[in-house]
C-alpha atoms as a PDB file:
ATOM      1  CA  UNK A   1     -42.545  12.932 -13.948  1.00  0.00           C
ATOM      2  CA  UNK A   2     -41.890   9.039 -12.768  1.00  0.00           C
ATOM      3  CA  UNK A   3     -43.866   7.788  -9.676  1.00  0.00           C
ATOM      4  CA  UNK A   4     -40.873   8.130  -7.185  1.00  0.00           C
ATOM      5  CA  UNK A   5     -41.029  12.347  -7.997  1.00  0.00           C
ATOM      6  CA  UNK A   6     -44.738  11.919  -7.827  1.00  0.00           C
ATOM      7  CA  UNK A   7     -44.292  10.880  -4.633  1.00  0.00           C
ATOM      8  CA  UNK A   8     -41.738  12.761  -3.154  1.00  0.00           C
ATOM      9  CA  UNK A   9     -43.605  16.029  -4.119  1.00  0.00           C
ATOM     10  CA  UNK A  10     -46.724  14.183  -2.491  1.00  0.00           C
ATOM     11  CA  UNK A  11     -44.840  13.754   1.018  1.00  0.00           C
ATOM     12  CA  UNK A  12     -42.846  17.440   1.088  1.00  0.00           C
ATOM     13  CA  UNK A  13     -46.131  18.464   0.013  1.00  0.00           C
ATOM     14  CA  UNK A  14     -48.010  17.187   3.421  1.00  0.00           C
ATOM     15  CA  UNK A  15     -45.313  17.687   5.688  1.00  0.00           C
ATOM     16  CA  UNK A  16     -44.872  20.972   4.138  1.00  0.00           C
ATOM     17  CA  UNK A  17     -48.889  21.171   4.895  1.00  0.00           C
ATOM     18  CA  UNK A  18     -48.601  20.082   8.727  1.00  0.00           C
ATOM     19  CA  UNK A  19     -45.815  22.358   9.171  1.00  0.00           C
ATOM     20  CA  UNK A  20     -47.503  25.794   8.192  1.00  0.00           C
ATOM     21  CA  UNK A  21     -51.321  24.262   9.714  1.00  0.00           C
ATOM     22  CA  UNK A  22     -48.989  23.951  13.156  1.00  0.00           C
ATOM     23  CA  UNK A  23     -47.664  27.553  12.905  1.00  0.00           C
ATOM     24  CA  UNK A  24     -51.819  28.523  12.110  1.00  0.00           C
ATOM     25  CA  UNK A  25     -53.192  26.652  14.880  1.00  0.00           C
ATOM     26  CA  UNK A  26     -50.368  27.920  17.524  1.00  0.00           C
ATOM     27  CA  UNK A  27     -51.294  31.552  16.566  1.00  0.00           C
ATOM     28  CA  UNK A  28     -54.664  31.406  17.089  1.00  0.00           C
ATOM     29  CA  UNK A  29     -54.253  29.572  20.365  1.00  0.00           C
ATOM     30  CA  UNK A  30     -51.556  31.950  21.492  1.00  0.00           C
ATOM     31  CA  UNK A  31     -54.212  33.712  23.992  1.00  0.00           C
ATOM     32  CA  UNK A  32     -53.941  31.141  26.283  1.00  0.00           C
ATOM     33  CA  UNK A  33     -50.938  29.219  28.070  1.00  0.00           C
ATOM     34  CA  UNK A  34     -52.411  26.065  28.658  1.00  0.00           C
ATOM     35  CA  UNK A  35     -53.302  25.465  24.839  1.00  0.00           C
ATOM     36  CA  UNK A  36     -50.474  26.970  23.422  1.00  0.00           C
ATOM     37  CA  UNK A  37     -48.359  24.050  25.102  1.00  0.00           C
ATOM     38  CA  UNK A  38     -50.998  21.401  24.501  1.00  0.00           C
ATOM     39  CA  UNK A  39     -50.718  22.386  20.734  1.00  0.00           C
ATOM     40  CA  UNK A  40     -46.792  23.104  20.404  1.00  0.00           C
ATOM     41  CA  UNK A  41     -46.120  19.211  22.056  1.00  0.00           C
ATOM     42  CA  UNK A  42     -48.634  17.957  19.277  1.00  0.00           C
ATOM     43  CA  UNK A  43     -47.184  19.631  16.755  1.00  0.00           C
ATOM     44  CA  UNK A  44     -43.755  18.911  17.952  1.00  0.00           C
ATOM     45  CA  UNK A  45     -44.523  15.041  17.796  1.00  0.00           C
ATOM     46  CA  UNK A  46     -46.277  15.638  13.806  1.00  0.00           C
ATOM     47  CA  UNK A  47     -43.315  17.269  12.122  1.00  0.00           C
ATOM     48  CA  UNK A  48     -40.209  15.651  11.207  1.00  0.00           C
ATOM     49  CA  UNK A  49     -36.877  16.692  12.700  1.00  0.00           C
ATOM     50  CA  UNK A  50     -36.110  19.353  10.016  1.00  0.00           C
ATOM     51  CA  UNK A  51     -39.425  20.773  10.430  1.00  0.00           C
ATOM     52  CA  UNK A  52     -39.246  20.826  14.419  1.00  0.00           C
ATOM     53  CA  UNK A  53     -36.150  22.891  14.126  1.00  0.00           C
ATOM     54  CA  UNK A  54     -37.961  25.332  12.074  1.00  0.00           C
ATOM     55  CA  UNK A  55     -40.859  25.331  14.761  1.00  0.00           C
ATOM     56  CA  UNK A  56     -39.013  25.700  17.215  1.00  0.00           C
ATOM     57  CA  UNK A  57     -37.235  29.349  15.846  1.00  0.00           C
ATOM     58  CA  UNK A  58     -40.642  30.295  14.458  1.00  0.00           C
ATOM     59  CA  UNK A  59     -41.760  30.023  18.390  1.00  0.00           C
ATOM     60  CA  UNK A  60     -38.870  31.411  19.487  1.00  0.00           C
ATOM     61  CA  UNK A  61     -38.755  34.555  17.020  1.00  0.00           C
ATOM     62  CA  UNK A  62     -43.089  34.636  17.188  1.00  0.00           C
ATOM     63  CA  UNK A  63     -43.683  33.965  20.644  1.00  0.00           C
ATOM     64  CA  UNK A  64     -40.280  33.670  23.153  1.00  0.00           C
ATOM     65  CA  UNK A  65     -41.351  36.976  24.585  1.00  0.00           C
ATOM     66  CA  UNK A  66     -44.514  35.097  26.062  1.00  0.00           C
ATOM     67  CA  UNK A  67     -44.141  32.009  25.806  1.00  0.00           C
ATOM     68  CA  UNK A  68     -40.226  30.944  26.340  1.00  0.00           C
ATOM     69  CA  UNK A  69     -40.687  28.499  28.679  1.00  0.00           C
ATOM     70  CA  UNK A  70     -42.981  26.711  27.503  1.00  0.00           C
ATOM     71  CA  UNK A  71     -41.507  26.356  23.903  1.00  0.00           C
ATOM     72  CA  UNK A  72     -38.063  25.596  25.629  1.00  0.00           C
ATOM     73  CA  UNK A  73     -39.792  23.005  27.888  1.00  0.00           C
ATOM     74  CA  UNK A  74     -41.796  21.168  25.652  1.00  0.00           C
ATOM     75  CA  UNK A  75     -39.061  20.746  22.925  1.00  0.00           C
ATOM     76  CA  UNK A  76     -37.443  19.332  25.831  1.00  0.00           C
ATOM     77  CA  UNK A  77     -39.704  16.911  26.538  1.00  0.00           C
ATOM     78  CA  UNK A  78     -40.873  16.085  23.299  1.00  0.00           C
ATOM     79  CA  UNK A  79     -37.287  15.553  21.714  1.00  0.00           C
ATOM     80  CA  UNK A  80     -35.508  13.479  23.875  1.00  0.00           C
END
């Protein structure tokens, strides 16, 4: 494998990495409002724009019962 594949597997690897550590760290937060959002707009600003969309129907789908405001809000915010 040349360098460039090297390092392509390197960087899907870490994003790939922050992604599911995001989805790990918002479900054990998930007790309490004010963290949840604190956490979602960090993670939000982490991920790359393919991986916010997938955050943001894994919140949806995991927590838009609870939490739909907030997800909707800070995607909002964090997006623009």
């Amino acid at each position: 494998m040349g360098f460039i594949a090297v390092y392509i597997c390197a960087t899907h690897s870490k994003t790939r990495f922050m992604f599911e550590y995001s989805k790990e760290i918002l479900t054990k937060v998930s007790f309490d409002r004010n963290l949840f959002k604190k956490e979602l707009v960090k993670a939000i600003k982490w991920l790359k724009a393919d991986e916010r969309k997938l955050l943001m129907m894994w919140c949806v789908t995991t927590f838009g019962h609870k939490y739909g405001d907030i997800i909707a809000q800070s995607f909002r915010q964090v997006v623009r």
